[in-house]
PDB file of N, CA and C in Angstrom:
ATOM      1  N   UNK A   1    -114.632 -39.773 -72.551  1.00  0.00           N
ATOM      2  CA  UNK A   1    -115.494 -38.920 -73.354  1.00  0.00           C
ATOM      3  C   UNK A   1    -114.860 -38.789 -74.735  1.00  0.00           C
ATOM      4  N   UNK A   2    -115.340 -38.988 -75.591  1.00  0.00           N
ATOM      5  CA  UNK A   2    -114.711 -39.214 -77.320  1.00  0.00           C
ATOM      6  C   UNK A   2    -115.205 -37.583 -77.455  1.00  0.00           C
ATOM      7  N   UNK A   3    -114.191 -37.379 -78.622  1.00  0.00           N
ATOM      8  CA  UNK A   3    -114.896 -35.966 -79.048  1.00  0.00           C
ATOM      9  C   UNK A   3    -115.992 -35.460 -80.039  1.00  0.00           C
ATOM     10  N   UNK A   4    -116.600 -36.403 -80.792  1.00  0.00           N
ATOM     11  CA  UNK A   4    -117.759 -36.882 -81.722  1.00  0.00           C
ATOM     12  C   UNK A   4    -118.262 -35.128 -82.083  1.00  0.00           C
ATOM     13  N   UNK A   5    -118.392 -34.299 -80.783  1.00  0.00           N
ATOM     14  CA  UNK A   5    -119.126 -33.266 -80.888  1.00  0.00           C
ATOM     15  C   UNK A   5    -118.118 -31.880 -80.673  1.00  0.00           C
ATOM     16  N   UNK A   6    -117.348 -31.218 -81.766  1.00  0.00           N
ATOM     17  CA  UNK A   6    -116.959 -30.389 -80.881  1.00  0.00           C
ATOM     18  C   UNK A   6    -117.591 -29.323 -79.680  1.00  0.00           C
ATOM     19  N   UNK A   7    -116.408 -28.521 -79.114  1.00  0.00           N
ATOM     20  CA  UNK A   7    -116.688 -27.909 -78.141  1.00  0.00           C
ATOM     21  C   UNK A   7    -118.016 -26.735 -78.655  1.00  0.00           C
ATOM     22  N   UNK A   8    -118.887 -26.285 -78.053  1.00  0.00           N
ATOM     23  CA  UNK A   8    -119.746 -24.995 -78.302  1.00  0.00           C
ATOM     24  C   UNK A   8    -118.877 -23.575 -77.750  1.00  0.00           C
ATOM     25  N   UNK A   9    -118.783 -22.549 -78.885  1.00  0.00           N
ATOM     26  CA  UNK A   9    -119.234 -21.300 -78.398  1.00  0.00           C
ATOM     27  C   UNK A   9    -119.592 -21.492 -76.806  1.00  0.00           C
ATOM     28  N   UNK A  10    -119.007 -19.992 -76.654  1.00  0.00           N
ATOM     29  CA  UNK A  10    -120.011 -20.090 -75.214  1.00  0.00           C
ATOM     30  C   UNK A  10    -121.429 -19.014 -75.815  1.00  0.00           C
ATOM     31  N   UNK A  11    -120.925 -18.283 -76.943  1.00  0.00           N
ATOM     32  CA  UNK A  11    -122.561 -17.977 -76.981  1.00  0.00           C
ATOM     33  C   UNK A  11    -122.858 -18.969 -77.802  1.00  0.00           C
ATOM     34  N   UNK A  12    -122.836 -19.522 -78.477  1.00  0.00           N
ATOM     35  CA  UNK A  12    -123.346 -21.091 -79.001  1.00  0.00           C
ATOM     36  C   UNK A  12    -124.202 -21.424 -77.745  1.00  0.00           C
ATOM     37  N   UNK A  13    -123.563 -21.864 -76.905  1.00  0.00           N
ATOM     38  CA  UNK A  13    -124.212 -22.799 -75.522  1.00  0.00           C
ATOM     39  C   UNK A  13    -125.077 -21.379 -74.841  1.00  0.00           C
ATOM     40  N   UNK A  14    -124.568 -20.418 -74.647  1.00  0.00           N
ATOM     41  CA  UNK A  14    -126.103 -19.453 -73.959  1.00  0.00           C
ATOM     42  C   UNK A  14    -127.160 -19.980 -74.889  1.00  0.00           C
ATOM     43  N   UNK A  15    -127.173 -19.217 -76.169  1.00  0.00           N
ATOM     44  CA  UNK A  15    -128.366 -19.353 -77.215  1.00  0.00           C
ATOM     45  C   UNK A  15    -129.009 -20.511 -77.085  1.00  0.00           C
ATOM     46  N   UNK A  16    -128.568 -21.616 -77.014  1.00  0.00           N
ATOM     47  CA  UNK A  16    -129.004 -22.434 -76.833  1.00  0.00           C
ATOM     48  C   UNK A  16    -129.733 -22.730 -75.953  1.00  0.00           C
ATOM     49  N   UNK A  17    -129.068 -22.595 -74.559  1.00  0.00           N
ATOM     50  CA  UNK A  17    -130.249 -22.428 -72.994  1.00  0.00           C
ATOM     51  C   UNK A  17    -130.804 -21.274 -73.207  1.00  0.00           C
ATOM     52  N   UNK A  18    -130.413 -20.910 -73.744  1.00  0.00           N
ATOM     53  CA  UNK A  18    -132.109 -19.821 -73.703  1.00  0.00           C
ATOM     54  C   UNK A  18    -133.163 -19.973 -74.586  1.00  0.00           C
ATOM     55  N   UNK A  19    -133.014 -21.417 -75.450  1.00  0.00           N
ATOM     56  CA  UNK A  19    -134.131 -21.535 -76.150  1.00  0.00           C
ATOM     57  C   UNK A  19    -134.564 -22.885 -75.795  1.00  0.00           C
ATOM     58  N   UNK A  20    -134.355 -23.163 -74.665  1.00  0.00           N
ATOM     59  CA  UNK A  20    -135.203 -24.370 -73.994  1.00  0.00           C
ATOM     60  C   UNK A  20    -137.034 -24.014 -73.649  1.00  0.00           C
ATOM     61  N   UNK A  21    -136.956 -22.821 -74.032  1.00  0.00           N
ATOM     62  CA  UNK A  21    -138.435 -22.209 -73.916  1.00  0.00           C
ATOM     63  C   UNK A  21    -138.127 -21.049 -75.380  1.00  0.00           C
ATOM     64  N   UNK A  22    -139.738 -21.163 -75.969  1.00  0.00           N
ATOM     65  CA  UNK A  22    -139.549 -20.698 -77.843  1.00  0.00           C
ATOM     66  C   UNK A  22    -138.966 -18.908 -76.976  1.00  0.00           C
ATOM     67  N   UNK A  23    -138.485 -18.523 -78.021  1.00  0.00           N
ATOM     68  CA  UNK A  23    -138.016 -17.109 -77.718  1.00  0.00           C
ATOM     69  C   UNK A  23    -137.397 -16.576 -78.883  1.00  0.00           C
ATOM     70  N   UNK A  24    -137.527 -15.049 -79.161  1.00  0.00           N
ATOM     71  CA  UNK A  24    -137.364 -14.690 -80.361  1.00  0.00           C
ATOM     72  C   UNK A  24    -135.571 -13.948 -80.107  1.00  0.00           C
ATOM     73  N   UNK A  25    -135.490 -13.786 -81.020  1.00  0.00           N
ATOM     74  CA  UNK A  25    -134.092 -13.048 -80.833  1.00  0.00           C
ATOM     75  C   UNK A  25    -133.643 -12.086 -80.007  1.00  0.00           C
ATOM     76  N   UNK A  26    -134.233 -10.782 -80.136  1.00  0.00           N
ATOM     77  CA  UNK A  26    -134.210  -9.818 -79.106  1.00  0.00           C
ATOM     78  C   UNK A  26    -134.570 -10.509 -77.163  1.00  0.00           C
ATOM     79  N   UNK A  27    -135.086 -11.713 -76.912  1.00  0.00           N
ATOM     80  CA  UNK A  27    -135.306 -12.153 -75.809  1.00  0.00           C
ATOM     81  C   UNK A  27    -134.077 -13.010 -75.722  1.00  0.00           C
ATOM     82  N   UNK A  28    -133.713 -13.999 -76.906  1.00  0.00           N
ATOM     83  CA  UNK A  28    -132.441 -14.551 -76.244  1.00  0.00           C
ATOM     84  C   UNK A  28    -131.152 -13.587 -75.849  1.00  0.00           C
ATOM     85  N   UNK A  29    -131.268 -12.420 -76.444  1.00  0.00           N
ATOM     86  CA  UNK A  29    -129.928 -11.334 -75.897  1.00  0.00           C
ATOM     87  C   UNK A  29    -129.970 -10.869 -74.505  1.00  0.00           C
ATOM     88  N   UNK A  30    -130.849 -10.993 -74.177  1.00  0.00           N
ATOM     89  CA  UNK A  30    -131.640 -10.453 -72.948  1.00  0.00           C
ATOM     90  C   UNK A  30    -131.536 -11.344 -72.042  1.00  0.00           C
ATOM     91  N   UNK A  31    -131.804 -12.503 -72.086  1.00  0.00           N
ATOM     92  CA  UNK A  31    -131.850 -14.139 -71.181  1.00  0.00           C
ATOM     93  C   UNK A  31    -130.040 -14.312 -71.289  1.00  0.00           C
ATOM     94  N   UNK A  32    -129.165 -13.639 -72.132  1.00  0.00           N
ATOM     95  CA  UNK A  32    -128.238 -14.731 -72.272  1.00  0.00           C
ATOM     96  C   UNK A  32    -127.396 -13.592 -71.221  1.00  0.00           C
ATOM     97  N   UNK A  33    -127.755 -12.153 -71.577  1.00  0.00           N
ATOM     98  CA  UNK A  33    -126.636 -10.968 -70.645  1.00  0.00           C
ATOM     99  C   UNK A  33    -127.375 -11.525 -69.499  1.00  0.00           C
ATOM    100  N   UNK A  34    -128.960 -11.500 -69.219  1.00  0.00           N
ATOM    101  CA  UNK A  34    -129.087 -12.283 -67.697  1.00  0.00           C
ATOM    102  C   UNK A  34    -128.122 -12.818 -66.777  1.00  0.00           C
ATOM    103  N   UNK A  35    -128.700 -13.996 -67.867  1.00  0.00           N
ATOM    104  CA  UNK A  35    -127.711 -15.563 -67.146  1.00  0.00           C
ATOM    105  C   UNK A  35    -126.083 -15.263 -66.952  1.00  0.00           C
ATOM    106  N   UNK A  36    -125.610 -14.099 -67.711  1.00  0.00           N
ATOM    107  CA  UNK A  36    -123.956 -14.113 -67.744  1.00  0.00           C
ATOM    108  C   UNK A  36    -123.636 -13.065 -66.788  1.00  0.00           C
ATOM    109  N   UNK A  37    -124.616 -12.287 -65.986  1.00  0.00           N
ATOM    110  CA  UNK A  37    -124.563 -10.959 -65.329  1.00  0.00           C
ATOM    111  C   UNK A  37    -123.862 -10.228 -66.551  1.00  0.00           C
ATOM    112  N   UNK A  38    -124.631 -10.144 -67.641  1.00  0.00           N
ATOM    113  CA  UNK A  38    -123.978  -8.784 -68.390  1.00  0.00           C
ATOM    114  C   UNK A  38    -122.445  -9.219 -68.800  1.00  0.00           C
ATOM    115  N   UNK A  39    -121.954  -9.987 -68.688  1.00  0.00           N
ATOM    116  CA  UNK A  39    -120.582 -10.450 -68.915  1.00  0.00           C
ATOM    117  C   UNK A  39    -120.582 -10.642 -70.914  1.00  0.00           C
ATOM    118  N   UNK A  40    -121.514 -11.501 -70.981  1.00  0.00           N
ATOM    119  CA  UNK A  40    -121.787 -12.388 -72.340  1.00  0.00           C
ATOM    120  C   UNK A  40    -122.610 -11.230 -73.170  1.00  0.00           C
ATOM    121  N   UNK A  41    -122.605  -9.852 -73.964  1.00  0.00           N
ATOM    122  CA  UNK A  41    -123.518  -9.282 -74.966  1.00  0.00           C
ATOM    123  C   UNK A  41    -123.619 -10.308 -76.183  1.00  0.00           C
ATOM    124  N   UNK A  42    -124.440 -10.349 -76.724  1.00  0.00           N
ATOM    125  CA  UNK A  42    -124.776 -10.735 -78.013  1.00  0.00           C
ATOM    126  C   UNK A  42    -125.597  -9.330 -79.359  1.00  0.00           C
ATOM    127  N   UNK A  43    -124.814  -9.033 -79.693  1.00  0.00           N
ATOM    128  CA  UNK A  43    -125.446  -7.917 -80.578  1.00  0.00           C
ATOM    129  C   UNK A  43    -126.514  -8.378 -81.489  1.00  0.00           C
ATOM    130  N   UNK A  44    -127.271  -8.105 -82.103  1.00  0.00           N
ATOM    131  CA  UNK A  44    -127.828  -8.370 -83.360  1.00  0.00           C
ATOM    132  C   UNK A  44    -127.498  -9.145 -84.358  1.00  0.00           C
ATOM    133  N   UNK A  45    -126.290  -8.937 -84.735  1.00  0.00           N
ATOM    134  CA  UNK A  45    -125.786  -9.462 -85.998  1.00  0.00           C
ATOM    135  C   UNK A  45    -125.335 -10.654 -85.881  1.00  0.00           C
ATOM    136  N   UNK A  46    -124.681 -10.848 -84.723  1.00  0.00           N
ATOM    137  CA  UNK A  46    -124.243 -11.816 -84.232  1.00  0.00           C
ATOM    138  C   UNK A  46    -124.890 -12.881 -83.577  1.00  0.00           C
ATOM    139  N   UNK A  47    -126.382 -12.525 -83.083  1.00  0.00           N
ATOM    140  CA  UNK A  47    -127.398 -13.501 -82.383  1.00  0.00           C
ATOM    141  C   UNK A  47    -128.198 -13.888 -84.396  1.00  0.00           C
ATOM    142  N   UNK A  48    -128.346 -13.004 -84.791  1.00  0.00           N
ATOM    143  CA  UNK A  48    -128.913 -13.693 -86.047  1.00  0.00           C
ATOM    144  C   UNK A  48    -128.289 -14.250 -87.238  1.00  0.00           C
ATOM    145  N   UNK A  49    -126.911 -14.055 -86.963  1.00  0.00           N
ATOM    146  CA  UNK A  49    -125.882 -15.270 -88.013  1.00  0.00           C
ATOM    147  C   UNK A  49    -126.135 -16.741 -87.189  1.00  0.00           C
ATOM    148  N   UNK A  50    -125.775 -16.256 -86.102  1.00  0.00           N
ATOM    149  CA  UNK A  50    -125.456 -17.762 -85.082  1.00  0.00           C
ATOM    150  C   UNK A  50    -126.697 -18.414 -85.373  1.00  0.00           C
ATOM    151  N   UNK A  51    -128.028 -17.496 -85.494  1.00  0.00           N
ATOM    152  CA  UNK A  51    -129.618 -18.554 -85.390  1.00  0.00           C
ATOM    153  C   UNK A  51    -129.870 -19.238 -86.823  1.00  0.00           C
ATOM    154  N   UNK A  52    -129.329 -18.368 -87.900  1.00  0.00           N
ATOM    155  CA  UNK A  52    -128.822 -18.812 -89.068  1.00  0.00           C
ATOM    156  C   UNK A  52    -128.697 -20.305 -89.280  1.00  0.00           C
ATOM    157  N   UNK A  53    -127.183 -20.086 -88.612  1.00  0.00           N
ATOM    158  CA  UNK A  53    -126.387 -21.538 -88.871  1.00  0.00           C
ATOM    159  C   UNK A  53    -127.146 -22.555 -87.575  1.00  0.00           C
ATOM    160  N   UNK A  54    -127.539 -22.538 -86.566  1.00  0.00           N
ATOM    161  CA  UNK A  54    -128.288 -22.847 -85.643  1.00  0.00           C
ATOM    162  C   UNK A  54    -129.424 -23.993 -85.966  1.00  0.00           C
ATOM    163  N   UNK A  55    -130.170 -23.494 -86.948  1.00  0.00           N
ATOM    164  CA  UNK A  55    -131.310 -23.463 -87.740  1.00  0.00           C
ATOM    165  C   UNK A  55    -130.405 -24.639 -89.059  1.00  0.00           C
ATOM    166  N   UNK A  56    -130.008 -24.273 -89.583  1.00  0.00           N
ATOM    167  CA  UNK A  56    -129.122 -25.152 -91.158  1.00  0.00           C
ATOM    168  C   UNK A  56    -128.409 -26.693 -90.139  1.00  0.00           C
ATOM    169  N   UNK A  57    -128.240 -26.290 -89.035  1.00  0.00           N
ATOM    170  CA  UNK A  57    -127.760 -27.752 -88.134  1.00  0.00           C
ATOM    171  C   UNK A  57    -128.396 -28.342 -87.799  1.00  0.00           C
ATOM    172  N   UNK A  58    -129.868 -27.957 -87.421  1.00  0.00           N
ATOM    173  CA  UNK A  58    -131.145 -28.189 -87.032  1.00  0.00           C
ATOM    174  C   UNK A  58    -131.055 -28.685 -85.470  1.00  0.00           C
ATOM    175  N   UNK A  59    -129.946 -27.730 -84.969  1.00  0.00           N
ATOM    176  CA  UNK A  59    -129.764 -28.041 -83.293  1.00  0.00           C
ATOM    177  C   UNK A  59    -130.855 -26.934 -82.639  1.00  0.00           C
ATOM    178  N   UNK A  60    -131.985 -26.307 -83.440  1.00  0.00           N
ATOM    179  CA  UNK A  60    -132.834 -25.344 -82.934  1.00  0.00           C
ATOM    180  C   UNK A  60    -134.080 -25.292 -84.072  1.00  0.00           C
ATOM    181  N   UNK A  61    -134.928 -24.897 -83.720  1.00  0.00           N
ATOM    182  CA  UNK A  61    -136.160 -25.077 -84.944  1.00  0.00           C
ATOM    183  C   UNK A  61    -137.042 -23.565 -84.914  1.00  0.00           C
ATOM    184  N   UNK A  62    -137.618 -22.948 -86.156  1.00  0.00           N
ATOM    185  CA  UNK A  62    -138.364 -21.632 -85.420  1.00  0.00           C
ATOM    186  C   UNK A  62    -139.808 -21.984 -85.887  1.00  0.00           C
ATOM    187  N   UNK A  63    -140.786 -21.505 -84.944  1.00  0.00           N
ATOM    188  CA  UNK A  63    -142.093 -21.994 -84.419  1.00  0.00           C
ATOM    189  C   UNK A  63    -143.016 -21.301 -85.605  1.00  0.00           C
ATOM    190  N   UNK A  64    -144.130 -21.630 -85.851  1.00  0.00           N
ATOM    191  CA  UNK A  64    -145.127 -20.676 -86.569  1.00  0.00           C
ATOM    192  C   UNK A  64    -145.082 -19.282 -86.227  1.00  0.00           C
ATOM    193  N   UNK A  65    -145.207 -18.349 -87.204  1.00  0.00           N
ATOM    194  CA  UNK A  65    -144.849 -17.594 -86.983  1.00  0.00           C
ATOM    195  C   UNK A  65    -146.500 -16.629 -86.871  1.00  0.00           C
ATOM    196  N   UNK A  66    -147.064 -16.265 -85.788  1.00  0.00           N
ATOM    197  CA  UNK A  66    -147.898 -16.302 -85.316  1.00  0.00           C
ATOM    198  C   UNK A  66    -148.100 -14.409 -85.501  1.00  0.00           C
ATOM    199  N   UNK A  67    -147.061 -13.589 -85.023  1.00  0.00           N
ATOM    200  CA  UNK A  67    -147.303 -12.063 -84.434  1.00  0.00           C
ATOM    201  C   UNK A  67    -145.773 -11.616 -85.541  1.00  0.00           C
ATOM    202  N   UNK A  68    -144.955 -10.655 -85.265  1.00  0.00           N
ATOM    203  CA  UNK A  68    -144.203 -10.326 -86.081  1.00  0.00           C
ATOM    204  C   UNK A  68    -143.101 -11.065 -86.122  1.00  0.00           C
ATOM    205  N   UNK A  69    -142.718 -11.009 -84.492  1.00  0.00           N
ATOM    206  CA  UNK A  69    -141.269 -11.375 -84.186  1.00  0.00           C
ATOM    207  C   UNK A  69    -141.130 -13.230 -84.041  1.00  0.00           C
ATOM    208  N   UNK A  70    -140.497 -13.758 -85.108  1.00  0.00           N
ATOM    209  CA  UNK A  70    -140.534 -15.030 -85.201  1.00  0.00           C
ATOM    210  C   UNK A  70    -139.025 -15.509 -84.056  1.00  0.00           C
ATOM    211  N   UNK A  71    -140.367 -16.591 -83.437  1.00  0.00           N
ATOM    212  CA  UNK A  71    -139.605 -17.222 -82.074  1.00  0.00           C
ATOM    213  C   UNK A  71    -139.041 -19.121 -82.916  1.00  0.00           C
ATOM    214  N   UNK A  72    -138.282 -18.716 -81.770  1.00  0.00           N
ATOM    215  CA  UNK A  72    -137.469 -20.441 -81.533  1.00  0.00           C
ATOM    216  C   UNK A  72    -137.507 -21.405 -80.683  1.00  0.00           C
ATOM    217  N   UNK A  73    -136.874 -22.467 -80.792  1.00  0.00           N
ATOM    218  CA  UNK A  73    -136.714 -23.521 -79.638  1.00  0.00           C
ATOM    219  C   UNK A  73    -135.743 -24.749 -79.933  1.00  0.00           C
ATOM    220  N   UNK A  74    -135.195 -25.091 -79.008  1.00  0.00           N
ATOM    221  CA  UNK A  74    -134.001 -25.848 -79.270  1.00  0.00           C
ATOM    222  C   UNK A  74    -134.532 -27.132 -79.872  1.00  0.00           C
ATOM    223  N   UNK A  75    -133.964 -28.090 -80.805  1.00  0.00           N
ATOM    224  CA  UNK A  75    -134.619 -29.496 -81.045  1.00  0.00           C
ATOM    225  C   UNK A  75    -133.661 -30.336 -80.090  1.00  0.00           C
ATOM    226  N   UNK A  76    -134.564 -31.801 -80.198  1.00  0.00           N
ATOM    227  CA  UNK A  76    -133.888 -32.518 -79.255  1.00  0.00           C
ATOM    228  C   UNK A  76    -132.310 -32.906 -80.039  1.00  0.00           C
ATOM    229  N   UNK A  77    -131.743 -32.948 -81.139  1.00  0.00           N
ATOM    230  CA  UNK A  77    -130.149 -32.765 -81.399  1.00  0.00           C
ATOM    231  C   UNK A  77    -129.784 -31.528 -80.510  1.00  0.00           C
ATOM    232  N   UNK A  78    -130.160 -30.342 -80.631  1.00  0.00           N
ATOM    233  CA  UNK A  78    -129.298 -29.394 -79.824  1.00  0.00           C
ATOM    234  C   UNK A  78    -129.266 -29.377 -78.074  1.00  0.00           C
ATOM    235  N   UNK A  79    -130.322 -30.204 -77.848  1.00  0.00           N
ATOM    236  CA  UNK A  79    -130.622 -30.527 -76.730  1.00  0.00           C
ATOM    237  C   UNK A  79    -129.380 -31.689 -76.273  1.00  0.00           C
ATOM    238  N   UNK A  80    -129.197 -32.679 -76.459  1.00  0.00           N
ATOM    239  CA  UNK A  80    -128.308 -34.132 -76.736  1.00  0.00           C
ATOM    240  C   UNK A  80    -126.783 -32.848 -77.173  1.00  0.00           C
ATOM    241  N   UNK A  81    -126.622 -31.951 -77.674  1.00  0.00           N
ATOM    242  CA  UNK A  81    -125.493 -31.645 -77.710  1.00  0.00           C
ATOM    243  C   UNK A  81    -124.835 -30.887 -76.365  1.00  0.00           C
ATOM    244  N   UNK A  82    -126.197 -29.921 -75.871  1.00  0.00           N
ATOM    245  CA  UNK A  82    -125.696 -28.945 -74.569  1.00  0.00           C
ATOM    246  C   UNK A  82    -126.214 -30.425 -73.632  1.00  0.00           C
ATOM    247  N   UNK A  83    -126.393 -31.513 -73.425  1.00  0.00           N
ATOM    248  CA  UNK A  83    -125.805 -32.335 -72.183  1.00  0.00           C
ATOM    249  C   UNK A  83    -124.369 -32.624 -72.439  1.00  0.00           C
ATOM    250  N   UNK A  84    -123.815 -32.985 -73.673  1.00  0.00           N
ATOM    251  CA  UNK A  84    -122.606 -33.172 -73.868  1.00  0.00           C
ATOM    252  C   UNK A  84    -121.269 -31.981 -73.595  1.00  0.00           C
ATOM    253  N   UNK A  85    -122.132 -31.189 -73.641  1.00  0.00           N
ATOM    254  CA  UNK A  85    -121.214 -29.969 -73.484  1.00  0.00           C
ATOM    255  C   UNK A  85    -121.008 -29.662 -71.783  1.00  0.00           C
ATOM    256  N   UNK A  86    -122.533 -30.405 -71.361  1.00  0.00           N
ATOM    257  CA  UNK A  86    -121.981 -29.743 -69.181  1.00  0.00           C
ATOM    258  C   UNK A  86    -121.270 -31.009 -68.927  1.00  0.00           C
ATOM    259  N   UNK A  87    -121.318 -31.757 -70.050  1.00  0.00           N
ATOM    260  CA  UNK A  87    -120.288 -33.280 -69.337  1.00  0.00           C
ATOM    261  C   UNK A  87    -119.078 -32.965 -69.570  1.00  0.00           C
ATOM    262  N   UNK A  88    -118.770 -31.978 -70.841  1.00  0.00           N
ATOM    263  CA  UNK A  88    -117.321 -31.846 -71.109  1.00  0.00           C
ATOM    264  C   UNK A  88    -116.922 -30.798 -70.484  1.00  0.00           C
ATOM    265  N   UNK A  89    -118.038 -29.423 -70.028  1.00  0.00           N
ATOM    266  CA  UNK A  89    -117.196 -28.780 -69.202  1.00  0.00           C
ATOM    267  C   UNK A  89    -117.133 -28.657 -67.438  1.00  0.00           C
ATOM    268  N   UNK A  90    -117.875 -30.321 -67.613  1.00  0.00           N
ATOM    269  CA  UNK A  90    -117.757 -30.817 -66.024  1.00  0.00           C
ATOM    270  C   UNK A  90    -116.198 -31.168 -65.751  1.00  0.00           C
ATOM    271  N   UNK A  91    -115.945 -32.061 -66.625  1.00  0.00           N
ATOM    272  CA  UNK A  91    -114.572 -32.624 -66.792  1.00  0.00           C
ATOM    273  C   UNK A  91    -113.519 -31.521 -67.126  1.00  0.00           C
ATOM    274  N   UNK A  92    -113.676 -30.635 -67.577  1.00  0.00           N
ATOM    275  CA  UNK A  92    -112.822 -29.613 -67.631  1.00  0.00           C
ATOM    276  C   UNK A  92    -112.329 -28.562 -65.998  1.00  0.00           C
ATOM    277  N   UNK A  93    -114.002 -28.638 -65.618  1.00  0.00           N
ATOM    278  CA  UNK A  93    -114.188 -28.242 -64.301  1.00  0.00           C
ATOM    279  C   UNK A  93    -113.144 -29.090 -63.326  1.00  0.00           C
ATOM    280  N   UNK A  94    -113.586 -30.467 -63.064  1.00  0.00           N
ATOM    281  CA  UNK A  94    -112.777 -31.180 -62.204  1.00  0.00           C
ATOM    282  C   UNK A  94    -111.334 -31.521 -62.228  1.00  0.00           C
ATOM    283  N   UNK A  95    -110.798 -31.544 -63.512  1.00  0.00           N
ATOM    284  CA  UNK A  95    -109.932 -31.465 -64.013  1.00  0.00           C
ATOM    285  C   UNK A  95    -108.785 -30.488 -63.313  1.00  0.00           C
ATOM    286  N   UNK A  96    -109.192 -29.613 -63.631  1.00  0.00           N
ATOM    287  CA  UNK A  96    -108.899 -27.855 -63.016  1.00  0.00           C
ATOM    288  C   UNK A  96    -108.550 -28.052 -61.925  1.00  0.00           C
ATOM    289  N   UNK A  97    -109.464 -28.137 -60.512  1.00  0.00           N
ATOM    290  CA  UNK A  97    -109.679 -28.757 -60.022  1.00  0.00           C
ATOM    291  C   UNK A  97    -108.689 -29.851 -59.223  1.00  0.00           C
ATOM    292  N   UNK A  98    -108.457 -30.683 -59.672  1.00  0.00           N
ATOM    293  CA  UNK A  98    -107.840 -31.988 -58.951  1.00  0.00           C
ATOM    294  C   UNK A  98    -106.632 -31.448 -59.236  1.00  0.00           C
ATOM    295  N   UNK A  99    -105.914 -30.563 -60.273  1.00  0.00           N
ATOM    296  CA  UNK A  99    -104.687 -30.311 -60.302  1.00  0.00           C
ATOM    297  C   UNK A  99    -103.878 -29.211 -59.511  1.00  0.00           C
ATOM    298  N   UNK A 100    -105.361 -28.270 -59.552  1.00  0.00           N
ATOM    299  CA  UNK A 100    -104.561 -26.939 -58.821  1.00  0.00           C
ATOM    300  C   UNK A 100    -104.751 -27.230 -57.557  1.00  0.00           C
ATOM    301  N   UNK A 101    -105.407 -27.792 -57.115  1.00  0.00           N
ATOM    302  CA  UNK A 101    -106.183 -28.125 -55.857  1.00  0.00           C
ATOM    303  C   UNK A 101    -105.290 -29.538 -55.186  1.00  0.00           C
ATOM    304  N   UNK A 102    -104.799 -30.326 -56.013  1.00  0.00           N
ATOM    305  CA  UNK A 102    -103.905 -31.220 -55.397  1.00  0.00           C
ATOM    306  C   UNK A 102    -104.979 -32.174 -54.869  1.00  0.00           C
ATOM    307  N   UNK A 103    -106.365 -32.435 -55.493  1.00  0.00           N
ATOM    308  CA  UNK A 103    -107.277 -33.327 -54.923  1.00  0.00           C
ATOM    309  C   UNK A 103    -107.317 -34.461 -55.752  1.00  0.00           C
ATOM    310  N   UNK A 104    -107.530 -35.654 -55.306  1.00  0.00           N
ATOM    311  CA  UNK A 104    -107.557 -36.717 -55.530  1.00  0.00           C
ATOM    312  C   UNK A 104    -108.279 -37.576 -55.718  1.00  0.00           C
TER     313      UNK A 104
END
């Protein structure tokens, strides 16, 4: 695995799965404490810098803006980046793994 891409945030990589379907900000904070059991908060300031720069990478795109709250969705670059990221933290996984574990 070359490193071409660095590693993501882990809220980098929530935000991201949570915009595999359009969703506005206040819903990805919500989807991401979900998915983390409450482990992972994302405040405000911090979910809308990250969508910021998100957006300027163009690893996410935001949709017509239809009602107030303007929604998102990942593009296929940010998409092509979070497969690269469960490959690298597959290998990190197994890694772990084969050493503490003494598996082979």
């Amino acid at each position: 695995m070359t490193q071409e891409h660095p590693p993501l945030t882990e809220g980098v990589y929530y935000i991201l799965l949570a915009l595999y379907e359009p969703r506005h900000g206040y819903g990805i904070m919500q989807l991401v404490e979900e998915m983390s059991s409450g482990r992972v908060r994302l405040g405000a300031g911090t979910i809308y810098g990250a969508i910021k720069t998100l957006l300027e990478r163009g690893w996410i795109e935001a949709l017509d803006e239809d009602g107030r709250k303007k929604e998102y969705v990942i593009t296929e670059t940010g998409d092509k980046l979070v497969e690269y990221e469960i490959l690298r933290l597959r290998e990190l996984f197994d890694n772990g793994i084969r050493i503490t574990r003494g598996v082979e």
